[in-house]
N, C-alpha and C. Protein backbone atom coordinates (compact mmCIF):
# COMPACT_ATOMS: atom_id res chain seq x y z
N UNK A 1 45.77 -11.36 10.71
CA UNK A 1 44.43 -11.40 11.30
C UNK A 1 44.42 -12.41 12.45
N UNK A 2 43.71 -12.14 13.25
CA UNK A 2 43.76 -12.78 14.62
C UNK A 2 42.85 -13.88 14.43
N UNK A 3 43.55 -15.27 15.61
CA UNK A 3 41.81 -15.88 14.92
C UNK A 3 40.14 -15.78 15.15
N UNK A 4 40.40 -14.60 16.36
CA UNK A 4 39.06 -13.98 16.45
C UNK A 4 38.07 -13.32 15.51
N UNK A 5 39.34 -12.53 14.96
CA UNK A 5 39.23 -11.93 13.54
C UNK A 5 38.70 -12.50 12.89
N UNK A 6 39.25 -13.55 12.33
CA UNK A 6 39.21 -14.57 11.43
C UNK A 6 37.55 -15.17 11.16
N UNK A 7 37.35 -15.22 12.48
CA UNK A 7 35.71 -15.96 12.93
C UNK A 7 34.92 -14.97 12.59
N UNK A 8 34.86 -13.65 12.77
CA UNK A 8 34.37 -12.75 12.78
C UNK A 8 34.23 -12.95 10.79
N UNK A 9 35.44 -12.86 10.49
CA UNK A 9 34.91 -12.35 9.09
C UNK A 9 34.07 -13.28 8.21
N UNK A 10 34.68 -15.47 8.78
CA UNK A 10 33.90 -15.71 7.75
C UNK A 10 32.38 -15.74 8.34
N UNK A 11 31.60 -15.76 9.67
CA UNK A 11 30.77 -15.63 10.41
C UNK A 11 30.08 -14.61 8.80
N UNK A 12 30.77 -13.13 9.16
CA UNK A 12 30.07 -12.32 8.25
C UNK A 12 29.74 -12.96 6.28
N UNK A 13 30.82 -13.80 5.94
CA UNK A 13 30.58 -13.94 4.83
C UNK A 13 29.84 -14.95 4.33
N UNK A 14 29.60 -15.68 5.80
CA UNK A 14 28.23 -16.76 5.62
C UNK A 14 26.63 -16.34 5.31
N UNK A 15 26.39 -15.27 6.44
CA UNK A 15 25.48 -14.02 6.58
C UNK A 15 24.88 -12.78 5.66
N UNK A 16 26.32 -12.63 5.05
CA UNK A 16 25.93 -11.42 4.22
C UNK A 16 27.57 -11.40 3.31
N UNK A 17 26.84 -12.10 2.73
CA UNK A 17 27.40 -11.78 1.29
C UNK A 17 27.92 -9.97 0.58
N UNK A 18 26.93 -9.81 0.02
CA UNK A 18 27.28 -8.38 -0.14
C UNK A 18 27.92 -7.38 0.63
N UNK A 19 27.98 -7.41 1.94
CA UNK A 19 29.13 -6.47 2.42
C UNK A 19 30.42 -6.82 2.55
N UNK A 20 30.32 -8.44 2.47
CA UNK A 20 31.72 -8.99 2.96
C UNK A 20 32.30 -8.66 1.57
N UNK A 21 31.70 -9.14 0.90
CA UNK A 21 32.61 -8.31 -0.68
C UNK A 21 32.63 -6.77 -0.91
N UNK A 22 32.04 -6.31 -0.13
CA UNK A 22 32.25 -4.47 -0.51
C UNK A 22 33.50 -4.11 0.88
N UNK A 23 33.21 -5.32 1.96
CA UNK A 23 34.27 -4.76 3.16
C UNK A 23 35.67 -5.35 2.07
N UNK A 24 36.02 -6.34 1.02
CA UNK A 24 36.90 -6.40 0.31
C UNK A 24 38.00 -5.08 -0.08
N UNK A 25 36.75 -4.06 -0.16
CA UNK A 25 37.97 -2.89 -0.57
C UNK A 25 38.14 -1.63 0.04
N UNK A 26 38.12 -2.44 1.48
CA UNK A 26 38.90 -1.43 2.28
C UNK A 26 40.24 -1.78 2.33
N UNK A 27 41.26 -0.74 2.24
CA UNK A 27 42.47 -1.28 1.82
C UNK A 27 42.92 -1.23 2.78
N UNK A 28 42.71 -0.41 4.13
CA UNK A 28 43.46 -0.62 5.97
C UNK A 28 42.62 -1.67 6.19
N UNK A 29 43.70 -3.20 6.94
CA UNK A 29 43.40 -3.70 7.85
C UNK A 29 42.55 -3.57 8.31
N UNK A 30 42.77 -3.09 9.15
CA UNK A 30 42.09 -2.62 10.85
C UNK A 30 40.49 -1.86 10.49
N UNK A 31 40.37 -0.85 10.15
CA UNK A 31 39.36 -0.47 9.08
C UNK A 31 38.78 -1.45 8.83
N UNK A 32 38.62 -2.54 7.41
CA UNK A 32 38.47 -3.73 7.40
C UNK A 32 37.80 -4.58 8.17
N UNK A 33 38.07 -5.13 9.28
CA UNK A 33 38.27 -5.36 10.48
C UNK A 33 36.80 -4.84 11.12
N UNK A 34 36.98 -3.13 11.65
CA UNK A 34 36.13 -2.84 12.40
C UNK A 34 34.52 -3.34 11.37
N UNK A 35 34.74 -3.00 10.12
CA UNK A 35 33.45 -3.05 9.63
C UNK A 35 32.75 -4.16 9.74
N UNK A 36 33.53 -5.43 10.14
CA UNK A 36 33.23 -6.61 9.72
C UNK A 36 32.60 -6.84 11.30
N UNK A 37 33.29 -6.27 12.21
CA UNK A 37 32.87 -6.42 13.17
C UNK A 37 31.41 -5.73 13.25
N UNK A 38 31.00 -4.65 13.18
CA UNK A 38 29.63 -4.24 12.82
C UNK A 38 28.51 -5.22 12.25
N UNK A 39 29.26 -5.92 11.06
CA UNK A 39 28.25 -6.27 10.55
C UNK A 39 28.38 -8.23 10.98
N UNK A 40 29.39 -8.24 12.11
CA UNK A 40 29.10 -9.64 12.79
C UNK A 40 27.68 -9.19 13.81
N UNK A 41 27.71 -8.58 14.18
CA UNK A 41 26.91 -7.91 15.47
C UNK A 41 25.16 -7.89 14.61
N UNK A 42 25.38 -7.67 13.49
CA UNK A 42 24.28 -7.72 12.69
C UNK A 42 23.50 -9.09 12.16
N UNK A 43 24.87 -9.97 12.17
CA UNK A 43 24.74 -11.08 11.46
C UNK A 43 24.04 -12.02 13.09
N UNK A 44 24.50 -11.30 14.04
CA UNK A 44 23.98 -12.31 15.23
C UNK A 44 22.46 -12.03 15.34
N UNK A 45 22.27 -10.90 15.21
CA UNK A 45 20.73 -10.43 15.30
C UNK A 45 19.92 -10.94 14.01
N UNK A 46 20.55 -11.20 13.10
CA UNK A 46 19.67 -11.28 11.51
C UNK A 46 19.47 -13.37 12.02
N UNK A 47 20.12 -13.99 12.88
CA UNK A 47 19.96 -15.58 12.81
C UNK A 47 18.98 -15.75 14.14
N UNK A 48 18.69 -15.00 14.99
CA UNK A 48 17.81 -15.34 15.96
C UNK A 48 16.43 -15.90 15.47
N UNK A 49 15.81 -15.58 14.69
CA UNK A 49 14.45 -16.26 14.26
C UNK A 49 14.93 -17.19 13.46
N UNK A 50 16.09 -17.55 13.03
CA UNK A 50 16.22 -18.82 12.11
C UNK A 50 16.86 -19.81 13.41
N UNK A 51 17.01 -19.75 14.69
CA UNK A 51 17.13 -20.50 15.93
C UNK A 51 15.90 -20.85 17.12
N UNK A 52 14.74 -19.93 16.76
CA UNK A 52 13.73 -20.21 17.78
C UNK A 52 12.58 -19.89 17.23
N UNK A 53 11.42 -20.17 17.01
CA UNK A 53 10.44 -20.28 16.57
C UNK A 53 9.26 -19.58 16.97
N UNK A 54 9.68 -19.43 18.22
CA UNK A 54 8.62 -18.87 18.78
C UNK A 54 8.89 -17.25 18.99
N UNK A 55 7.94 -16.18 18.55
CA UNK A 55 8.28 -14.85 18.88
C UNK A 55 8.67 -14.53 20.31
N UNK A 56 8.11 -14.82 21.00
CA UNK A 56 7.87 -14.51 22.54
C UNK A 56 9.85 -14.79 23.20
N UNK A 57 10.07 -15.66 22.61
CA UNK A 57 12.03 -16.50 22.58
C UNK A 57 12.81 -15.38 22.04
N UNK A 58 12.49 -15.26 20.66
CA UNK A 58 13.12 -14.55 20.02
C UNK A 58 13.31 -13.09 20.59
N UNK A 59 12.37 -12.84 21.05
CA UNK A 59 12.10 -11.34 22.11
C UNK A 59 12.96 -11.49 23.23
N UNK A 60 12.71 -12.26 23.72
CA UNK A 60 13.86 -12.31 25.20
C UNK A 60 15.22 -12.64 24.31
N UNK A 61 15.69 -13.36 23.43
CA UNK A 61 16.94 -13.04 22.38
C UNK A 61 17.72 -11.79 22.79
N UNK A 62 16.60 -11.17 21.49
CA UNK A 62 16.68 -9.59 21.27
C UNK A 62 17.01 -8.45 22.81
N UNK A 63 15.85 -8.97 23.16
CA UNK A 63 16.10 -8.59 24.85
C UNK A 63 17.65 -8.48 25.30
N UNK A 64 17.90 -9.77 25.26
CA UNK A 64 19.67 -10.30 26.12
C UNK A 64 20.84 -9.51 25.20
N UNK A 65 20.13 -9.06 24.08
CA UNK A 65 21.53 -8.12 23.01
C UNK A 65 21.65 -6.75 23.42
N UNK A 66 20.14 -6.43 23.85
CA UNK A 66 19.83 -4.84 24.43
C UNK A 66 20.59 -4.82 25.23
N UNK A 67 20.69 -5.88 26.49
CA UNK A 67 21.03 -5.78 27.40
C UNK A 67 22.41 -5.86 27.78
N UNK A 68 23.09 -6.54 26.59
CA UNK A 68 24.93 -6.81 26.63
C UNK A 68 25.10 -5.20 26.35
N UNK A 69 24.14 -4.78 25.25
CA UNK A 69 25.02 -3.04 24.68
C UNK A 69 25.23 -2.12 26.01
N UNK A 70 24.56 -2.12 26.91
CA UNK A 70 25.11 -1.51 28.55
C UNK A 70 26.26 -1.60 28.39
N UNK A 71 27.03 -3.59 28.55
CA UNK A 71 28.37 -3.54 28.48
C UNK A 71 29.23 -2.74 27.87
N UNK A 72 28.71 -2.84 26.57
CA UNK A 72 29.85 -2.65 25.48
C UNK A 72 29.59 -1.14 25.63
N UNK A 73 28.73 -0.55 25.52
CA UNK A 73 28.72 1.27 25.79
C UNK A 73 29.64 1.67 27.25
N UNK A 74 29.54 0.99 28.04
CA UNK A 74 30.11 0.92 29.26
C UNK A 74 31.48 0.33 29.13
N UNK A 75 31.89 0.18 28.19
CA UNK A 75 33.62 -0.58 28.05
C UNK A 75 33.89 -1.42 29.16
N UNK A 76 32.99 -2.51 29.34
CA UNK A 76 32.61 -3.98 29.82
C UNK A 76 31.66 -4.94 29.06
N UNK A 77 32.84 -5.45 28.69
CA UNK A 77 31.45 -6.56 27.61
C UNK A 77 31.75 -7.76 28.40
N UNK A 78 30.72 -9.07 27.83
CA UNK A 78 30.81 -9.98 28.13
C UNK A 78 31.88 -11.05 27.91
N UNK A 79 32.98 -11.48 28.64
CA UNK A 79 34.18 -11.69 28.20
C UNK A 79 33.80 -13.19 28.01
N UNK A 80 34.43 -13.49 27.05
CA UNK A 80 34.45 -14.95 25.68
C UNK A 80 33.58 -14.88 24.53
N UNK A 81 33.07 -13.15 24.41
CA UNK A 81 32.18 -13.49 23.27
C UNK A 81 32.90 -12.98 22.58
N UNK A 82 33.11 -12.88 21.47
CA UNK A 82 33.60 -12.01 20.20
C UNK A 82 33.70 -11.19 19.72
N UNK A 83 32.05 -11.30 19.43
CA UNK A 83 31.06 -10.12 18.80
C UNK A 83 31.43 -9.20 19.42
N UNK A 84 30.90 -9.30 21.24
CA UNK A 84 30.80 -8.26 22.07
C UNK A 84 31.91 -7.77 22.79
N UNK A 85 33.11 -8.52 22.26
CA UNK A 85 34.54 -7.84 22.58
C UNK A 85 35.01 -7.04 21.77
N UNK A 86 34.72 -7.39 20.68
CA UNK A 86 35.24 -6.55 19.58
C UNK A 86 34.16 -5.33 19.48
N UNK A 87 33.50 -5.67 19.43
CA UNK A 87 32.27 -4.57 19.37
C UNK A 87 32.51 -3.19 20.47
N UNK A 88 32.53 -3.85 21.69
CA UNK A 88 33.35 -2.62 22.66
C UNK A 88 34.21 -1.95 22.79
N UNK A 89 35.42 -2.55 21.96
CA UNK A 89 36.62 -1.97 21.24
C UNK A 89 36.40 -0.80 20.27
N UNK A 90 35.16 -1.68 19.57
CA UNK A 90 35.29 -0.78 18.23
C UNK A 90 34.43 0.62 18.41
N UNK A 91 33.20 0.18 20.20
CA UNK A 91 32.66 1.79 20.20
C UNK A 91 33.33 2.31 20.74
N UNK A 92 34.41 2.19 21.77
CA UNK A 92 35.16 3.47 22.47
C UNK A 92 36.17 4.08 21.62
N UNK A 93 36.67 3.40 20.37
CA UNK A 93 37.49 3.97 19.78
C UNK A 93 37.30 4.71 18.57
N UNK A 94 35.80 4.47 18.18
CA UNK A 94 35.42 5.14 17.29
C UNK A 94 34.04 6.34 17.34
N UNK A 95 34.19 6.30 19.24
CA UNK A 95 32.71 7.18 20.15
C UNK A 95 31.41 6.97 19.40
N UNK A 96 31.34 5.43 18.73
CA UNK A 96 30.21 5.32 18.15
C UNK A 96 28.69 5.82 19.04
N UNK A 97 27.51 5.94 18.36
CA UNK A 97 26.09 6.68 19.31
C UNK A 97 25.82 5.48 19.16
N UNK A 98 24.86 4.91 20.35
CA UNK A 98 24.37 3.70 21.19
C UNK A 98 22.98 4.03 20.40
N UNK A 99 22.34 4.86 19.64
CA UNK A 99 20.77 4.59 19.09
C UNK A 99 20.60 3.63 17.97
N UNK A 100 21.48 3.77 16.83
CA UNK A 100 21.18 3.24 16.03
C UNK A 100 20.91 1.51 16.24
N UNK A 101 22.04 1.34 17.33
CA UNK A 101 22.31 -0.39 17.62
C UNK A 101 20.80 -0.63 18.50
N UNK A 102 20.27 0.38 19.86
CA UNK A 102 18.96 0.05 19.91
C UNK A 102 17.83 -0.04 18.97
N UNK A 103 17.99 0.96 17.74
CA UNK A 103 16.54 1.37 17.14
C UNK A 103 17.34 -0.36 16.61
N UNK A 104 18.16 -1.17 15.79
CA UNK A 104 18.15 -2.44 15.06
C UNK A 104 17.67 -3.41 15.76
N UNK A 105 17.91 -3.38 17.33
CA UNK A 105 16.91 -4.47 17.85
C UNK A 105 15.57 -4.09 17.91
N UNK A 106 14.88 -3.19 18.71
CA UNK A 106 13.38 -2.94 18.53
C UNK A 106 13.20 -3.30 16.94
N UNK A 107 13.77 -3.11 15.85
CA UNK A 107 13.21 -3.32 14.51
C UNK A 107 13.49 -5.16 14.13
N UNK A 108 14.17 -5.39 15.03
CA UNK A 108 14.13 -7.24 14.88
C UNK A 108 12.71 -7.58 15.61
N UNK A 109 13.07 -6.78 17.09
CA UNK A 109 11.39 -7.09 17.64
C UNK A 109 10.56 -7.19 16.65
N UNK A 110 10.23 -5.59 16.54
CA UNK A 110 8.86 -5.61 15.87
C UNK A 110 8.82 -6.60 14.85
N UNK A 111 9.94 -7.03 14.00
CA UNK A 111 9.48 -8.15 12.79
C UNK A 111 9.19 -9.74 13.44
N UNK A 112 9.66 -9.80 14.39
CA UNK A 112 9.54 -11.19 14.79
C UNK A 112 7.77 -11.50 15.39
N UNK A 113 7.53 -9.96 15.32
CA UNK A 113 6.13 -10.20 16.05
C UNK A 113 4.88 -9.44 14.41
N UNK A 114 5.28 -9.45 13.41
CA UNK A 114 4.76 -9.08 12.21
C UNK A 114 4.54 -7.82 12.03
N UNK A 115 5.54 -6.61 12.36
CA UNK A 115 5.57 -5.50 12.20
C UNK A 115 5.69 -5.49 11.07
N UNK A 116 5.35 -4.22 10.45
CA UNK A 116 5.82 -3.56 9.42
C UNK A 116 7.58 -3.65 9.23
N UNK A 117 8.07 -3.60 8.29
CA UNK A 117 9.57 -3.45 8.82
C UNK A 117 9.79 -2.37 8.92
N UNK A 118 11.10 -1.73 9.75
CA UNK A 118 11.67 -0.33 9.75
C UNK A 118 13.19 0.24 9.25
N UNK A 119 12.75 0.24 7.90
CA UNK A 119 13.91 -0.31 6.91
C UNK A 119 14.80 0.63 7.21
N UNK A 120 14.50 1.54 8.00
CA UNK A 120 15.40 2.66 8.40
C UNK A 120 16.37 1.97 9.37
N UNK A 121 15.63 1.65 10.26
CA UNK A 121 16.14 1.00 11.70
C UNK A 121 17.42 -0.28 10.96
N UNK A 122 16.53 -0.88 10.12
CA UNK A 122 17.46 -2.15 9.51
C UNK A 122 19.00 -2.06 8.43
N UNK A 123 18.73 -1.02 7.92
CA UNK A 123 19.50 -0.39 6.48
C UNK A 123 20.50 1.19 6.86
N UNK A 124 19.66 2.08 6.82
CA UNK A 124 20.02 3.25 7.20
C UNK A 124 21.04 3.98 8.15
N UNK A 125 20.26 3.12 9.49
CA UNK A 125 21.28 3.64 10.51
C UNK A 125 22.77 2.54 10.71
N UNK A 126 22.33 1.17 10.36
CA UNK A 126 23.67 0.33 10.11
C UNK A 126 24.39 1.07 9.14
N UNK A 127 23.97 1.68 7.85
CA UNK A 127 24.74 2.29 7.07
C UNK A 127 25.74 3.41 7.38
N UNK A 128 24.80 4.18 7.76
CA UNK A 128 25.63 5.21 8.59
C UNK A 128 26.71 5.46 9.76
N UNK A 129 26.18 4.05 10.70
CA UNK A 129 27.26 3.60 11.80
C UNK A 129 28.87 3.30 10.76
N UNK A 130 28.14 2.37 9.76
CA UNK A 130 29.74 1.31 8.82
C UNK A 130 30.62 3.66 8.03
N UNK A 131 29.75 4.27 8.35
CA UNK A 131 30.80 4.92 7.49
C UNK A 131 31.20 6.36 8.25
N UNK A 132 30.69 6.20 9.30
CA UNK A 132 31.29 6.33 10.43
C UNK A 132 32.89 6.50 10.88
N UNK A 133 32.42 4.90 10.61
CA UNK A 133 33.84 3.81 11.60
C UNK A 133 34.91 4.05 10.24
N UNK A 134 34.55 4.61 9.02
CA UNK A 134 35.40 4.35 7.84
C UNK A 134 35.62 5.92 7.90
N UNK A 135 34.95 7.10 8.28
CA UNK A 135 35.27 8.27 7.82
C UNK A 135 35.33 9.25 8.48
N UNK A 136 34.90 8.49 10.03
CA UNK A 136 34.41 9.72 11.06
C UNK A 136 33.05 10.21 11.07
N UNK A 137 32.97 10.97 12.02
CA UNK A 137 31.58 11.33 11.97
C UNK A 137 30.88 12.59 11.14
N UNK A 138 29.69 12.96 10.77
CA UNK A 138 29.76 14.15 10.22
C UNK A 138 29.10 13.98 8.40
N UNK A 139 28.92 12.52 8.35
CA UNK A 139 28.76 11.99 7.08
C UNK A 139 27.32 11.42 7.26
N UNK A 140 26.81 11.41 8.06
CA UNK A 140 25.52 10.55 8.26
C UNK A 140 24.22 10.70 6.85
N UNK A 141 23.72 12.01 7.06
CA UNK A 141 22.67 12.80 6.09
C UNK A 141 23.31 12.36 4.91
N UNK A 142 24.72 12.51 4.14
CA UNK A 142 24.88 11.76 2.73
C UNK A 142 24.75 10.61 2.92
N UNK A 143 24.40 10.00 3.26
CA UNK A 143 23.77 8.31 2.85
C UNK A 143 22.70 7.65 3.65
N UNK A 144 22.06 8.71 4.04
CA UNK A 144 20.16 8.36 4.21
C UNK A 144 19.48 7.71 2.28
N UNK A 145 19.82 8.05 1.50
CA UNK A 145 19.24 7.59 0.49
C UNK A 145 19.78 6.73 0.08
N UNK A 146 21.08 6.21 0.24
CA UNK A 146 21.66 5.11 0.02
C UNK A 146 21.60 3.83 0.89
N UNK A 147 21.28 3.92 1.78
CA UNK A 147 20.85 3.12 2.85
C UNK A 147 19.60 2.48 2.56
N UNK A 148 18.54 3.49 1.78
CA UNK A 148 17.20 3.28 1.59
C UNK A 148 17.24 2.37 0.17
N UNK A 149 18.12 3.20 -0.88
CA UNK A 149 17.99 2.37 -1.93
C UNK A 149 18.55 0.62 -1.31
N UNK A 150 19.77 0.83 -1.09
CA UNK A 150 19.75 -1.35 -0.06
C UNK A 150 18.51 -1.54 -0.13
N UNK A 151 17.95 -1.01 0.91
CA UNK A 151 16.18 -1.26 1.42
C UNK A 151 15.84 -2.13 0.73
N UNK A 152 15.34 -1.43 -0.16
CA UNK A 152 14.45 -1.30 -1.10
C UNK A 152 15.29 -2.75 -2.16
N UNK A 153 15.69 -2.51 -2.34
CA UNK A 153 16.70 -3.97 -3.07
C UNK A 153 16.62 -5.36 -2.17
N UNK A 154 16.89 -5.15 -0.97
CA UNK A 154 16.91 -5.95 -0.19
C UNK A 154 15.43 -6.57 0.20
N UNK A 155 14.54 -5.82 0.10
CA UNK A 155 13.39 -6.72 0.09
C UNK A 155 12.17 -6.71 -0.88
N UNK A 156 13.37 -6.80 -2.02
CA UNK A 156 12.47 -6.81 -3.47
C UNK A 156 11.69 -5.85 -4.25
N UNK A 157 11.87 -4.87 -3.95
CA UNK A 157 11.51 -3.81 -4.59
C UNK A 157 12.33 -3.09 -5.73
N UNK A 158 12.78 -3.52 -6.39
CA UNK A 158 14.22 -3.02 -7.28
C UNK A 158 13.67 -2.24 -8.41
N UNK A 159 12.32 -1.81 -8.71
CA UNK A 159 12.25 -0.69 -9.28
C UNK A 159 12.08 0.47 -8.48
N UNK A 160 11.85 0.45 -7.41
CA UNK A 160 11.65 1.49 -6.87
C UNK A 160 13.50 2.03 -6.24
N UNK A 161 13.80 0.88 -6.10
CA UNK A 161 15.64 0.89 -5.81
C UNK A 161 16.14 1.71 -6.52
N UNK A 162 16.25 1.06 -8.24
CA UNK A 162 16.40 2.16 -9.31
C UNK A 162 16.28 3.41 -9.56
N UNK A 163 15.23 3.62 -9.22
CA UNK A 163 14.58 4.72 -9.52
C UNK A 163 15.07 5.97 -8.14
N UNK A 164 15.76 5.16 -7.08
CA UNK A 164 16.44 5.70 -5.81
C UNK A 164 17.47 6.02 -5.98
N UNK A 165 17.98 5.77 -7.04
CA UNK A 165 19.29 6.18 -7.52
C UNK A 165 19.99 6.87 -7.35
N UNK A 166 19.54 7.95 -8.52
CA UNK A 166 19.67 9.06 -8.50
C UNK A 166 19.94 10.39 -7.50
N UNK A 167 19.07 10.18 -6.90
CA UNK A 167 18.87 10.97 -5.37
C UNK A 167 20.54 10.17 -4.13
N UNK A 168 20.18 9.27 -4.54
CA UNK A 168 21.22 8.36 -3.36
C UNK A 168 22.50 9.21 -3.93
N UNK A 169 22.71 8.94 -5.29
CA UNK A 169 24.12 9.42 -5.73
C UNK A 169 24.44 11.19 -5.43
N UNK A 170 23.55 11.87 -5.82
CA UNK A 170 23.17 13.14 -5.56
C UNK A 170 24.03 13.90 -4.03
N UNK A 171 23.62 13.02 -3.12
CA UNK A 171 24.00 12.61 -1.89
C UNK A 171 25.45 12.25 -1.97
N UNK A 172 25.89 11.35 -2.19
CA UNK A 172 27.04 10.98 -2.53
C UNK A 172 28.18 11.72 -2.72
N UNK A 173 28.13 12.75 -3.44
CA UNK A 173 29.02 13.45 -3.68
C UNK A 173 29.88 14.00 -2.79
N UNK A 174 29.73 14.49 -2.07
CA UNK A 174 30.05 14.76 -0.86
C UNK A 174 30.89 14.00 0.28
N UNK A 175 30.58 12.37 -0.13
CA UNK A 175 31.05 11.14 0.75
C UNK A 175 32.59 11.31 0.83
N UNK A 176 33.52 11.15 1.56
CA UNK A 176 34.86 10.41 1.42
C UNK A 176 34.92 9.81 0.73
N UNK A 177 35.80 9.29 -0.26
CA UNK A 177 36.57 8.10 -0.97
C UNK A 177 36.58 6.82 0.17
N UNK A 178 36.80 7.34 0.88
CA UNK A 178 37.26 5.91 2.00
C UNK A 178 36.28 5.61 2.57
N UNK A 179 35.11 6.63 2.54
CA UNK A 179 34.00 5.80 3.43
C UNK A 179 33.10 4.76 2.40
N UNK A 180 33.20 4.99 1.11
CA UNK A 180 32.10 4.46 0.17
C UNK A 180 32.31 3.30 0.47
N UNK A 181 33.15 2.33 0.58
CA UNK A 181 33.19 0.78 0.84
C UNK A 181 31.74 0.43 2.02
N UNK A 182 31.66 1.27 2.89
CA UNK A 182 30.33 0.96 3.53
C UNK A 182 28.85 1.03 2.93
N UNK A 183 28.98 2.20 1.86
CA UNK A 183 27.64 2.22 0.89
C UNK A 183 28.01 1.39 -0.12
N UNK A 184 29.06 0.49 -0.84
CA UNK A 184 28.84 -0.17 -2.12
C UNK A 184 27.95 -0.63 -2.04
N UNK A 185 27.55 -1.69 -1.33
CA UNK A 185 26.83 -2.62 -0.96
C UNK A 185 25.35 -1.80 -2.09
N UNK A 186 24.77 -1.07 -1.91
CA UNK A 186 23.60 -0.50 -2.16
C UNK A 186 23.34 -0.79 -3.93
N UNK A 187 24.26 -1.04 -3.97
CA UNK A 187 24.27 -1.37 -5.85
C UNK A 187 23.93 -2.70 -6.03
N UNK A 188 24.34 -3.79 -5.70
CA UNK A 188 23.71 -4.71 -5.38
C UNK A 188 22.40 -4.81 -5.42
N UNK A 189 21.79 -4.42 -6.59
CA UNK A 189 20.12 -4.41 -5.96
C UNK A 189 19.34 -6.33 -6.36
N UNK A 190 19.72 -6.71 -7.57
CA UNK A 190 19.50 -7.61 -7.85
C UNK A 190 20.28 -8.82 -6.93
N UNK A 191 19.55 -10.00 -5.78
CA UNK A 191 20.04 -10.69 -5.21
C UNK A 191 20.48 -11.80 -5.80
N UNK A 192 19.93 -12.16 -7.20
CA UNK A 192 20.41 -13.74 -7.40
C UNK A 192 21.60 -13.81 -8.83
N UNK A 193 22.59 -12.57 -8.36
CA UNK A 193 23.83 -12.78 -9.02
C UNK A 193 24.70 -13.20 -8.86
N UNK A 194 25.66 -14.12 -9.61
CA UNK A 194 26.49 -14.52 -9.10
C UNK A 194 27.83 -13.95 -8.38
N UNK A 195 28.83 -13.98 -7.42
CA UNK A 195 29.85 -13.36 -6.80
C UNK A 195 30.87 -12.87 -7.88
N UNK A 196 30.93 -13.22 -8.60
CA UNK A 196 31.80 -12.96 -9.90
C UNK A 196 30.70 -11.13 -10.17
N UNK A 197 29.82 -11.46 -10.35
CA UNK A 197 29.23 -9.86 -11.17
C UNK A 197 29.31 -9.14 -10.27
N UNK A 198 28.71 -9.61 -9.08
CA UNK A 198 28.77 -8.80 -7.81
C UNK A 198 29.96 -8.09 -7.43
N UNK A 199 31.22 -9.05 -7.39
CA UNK A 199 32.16 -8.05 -7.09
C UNK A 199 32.58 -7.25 -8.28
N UNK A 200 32.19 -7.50 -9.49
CA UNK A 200 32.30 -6.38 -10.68
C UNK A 200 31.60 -5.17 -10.59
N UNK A 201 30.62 -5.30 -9.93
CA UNK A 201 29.48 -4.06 -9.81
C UNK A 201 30.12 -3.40 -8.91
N UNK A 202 30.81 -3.76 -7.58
CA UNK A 202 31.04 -3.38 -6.75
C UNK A 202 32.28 -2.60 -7.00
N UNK A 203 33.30 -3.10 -7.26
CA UNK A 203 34.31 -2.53 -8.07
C UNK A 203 34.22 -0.84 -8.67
N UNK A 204 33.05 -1.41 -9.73
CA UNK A 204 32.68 -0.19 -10.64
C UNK A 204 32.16 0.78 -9.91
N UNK A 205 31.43 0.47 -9.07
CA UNK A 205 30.35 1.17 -8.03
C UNK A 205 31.71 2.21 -7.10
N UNK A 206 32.73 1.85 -6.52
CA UNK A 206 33.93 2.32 -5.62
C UNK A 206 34.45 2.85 -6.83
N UNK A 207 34.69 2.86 -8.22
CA UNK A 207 35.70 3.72 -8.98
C UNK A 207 34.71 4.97 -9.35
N UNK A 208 33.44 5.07 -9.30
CA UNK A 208 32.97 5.99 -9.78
C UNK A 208 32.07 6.40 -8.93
N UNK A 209 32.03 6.36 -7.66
CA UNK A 209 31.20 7.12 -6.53
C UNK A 209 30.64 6.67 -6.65
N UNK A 210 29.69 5.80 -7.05
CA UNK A 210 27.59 5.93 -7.20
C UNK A 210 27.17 4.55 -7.26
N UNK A 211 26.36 4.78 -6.64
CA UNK A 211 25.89 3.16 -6.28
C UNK A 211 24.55 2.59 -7.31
């Protein structure tokens, strides 16, 4: 691992816990790698309101990320950043679509200014980008409900998570083996477990399809 790499991953495992242990079992490198890079790019957008206080800041933030993705869609990023080197790498080689990464900033907007959230924008389409980059394209529609159940976990709703289950897995079937490392995460519904259960769930969750 490079030490760009390197920054990149523990960056992510400061940030987000739960994927950095579900990106654990991707067994390619590089694979590995790209996901983490995704979800550095996430992790830069998820710390902007924990750096400026004021919405109106945080907007021009958000703003300046819109405005690097030109680069990186354009295979010119901003050279000494990381994020956005790797990130440009990882869309020309994997012809990632440039919406999902806009609809995640407008959905930082709108929260920084007391939107509703757009758990789609936040969950869903990141989901679908990470399995993507793990499976190709063509997989999106099986894990709209798995994306949602996260959601729904992720901001406390875990009976309704539960109860998302079903449907998510339903879906599932269909997934690659190799892409599920991007949906483990969704099992995870309960946040205040310790890393020990977590990566047990997670585990279990990758041997038997279903989140």
């Amino acid at each position: 691992m490079t030490e760009a790499a390197a920054s990149l991953d523990q960056q992510v495992r400061a940030a987000d816990l739960d994927r950095w242990l579900s990106s654990r079992l991707v067994a390619d490198a590089q694979a590995r790698a790209d996901l983490i890079t995704l979800y550095a790019f996430e992790a830069e957008l998820m710390a902007i309101p924990t750096r400026v206080t004021q919405p109106l800041l945080a907007e021009m933030r958000y703003t300046w990320w819109a405005e690097q993705l030109d680069g990186v869609f354009a295979g010119v990023p901003r050279k000494g950043h990381p994020v956005l080197e790797a990130l440009t790498d990882l869309v020309a080689r994997h012809g990632l679509d440039r919406a999902p990464f806009d609809a995640l900033i407008e959905a930082h907007i709108g929260r920084v200014h007391s939107e509703p959230h757009d758990l789609d924008a936040f969950y869903v389409g990141p989901m679908q980008a990470a399995v993507h980059v793990l499976a190709g394209p063509g997989h999106a529609d099986k894990v709209v409900e798995a994306g949602r159940v996260r959601a729904l976990g992720q901001v406390g709703r875990t009976d309704e998570a539960k109860a998302a289950r079903s449907n998510a897995n339903a879906a599932l079937k269909g997934l690659p083996p190799s892409a599920f490392p991007a949906v483990a995460s969704a099992t995870l519904i309960r946040q205040d477990e310790p890393e020990p259960v977590k990566r047990l769930r997670l585990l279990w969750a990758i041997l038997r399809g279903q989140v």
